[in-house]
C-alpha atoms as a PDB file:
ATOM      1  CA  UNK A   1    -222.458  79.237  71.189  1.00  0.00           C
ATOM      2  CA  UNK A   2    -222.596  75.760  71.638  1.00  0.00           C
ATOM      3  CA  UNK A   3    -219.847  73.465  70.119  1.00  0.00           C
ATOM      4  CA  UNK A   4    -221.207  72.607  67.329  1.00  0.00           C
ATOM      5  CA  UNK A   5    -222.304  75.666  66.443  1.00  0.00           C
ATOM      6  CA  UNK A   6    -218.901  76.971  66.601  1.00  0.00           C
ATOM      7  CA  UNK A   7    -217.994  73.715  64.347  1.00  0.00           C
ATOM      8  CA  UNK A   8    -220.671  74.646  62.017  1.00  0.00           C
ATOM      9  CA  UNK A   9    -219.561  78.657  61.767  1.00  0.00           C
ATOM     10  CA  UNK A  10    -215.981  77.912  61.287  1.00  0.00           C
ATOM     11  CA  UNK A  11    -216.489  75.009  58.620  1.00  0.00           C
ATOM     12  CA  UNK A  12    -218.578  78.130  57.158  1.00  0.00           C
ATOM     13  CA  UNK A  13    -215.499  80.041  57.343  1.00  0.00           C
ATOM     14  CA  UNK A  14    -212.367  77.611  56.016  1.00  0.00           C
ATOM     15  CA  UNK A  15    -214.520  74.978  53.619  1.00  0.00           C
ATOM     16  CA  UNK A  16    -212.631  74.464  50.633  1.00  0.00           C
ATOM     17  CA  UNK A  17    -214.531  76.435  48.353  1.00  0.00           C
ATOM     18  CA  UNK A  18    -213.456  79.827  50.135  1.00  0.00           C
ATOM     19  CA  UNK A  19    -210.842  82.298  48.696  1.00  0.00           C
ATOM     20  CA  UNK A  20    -211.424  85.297  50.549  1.00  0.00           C
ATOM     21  CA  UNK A  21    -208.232  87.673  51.825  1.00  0.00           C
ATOM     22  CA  UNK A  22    -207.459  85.919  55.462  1.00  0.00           C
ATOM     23  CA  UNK A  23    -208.795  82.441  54.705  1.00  0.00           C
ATOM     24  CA  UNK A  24    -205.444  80.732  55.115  1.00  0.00           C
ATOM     25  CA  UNK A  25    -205.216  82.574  58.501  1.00  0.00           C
ATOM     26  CA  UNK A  26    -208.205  81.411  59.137  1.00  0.00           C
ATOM     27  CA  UNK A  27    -207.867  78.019  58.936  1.00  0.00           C
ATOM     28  CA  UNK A  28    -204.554  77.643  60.783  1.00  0.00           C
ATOM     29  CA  UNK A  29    -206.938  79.899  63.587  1.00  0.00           C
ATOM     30  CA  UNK A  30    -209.145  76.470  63.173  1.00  0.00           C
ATOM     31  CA  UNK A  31    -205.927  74.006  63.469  1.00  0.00           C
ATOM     32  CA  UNK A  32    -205.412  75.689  66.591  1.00  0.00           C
ATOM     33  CA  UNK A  33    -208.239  76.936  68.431  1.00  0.00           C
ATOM     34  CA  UNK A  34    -211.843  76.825  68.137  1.00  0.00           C
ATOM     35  CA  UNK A  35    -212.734  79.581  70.446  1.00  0.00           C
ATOM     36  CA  UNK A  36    -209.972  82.000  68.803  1.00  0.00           C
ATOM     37  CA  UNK A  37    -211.103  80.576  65.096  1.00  0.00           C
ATOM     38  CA  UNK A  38    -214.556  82.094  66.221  1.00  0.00           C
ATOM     39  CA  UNK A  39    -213.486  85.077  67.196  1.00  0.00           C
ATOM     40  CA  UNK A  40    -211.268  85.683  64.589  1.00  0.00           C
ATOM     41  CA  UNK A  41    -214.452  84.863  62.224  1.00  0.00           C
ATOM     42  CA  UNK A  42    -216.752  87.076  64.359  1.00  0.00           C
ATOM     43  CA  UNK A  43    -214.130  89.976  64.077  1.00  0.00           C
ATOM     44  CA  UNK A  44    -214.030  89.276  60.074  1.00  0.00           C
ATOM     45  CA  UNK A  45    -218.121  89.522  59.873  1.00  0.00           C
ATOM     46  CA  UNK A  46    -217.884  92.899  62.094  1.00  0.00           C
ATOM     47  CA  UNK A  47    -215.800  94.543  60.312  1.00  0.00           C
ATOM     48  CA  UNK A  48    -217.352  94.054  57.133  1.00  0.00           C
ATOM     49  CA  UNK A  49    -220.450  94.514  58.135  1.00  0.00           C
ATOM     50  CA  UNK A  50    -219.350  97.614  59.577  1.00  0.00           C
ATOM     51  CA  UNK A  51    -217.284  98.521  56.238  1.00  0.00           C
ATOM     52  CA  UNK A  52    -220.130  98.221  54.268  1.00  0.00           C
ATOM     53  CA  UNK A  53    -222.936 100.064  56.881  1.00  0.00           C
ATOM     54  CA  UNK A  54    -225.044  96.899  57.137  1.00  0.00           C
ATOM     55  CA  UNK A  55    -226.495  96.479  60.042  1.00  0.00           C
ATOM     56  CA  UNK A  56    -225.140  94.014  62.280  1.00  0.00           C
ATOM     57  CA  UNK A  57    -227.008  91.660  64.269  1.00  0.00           C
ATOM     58  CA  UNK A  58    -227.134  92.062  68.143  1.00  0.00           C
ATOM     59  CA  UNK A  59    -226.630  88.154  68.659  1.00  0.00           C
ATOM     60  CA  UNK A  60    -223.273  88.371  66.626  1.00  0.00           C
ATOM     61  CA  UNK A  61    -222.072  91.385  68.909  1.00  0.00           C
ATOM     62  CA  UNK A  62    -222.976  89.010  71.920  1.00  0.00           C
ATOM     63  CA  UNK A  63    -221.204  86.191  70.915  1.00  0.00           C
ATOM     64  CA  UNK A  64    -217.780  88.305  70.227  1.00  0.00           C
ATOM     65  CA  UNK A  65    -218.425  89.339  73.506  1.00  0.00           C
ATOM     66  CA  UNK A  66    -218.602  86.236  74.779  1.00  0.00           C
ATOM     67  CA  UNK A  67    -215.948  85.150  73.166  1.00  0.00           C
ATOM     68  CA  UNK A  68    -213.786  88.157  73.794  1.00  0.00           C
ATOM     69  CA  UNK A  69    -214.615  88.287  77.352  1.00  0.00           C
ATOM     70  CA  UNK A  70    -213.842  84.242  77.831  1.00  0.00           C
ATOM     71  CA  UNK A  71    -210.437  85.150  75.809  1.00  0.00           C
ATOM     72  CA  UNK A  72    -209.558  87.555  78.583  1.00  0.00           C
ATOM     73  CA  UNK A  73    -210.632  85.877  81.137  1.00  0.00           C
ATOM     74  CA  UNK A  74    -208.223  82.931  80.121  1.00  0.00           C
ATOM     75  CA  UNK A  75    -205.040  85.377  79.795  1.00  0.00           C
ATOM     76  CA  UNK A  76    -205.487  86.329  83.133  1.00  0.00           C
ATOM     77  CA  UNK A  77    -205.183  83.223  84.740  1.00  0.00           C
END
């Protein structure tokens, strides 16, 4: 994902018109990090995608990947 589009997803996630369960930790995720707001929103779409048996789109399990894999990557050093 580019930068904005990780702008554009999370603004998705935490605009002010949101209520969902996990919004708040959502947008102190934002405050924080981009990368780990992303994943944290990536990890939110699996799982209810996944809850609800709807398929889930192979670019989404990419960019957790990504993501997850970059995460990792930066614990290490």
């Amino acid at each position: 994902m580019t930068l904005l589009d990780k702008v554009l997803f999370i603004a998705d996630f935490i605009s002010a018109d949101r209520d969902y369960d996990g919004v708040d930790k959502m947008r102190k995720a934002a405050d924080k990090n981009l990368d780990e707001a992303c994943l944290e929103g990536m990890a939110f779409t699996i799982a209810d995608l996944a809850e609800r048996k709807i398929t889930i789109a192979p670019d989404t399990l990419a960019g957790y990947n990504e993501l997850a894999a970059m995460r990792a990557k930066v614990k290490k050093s």
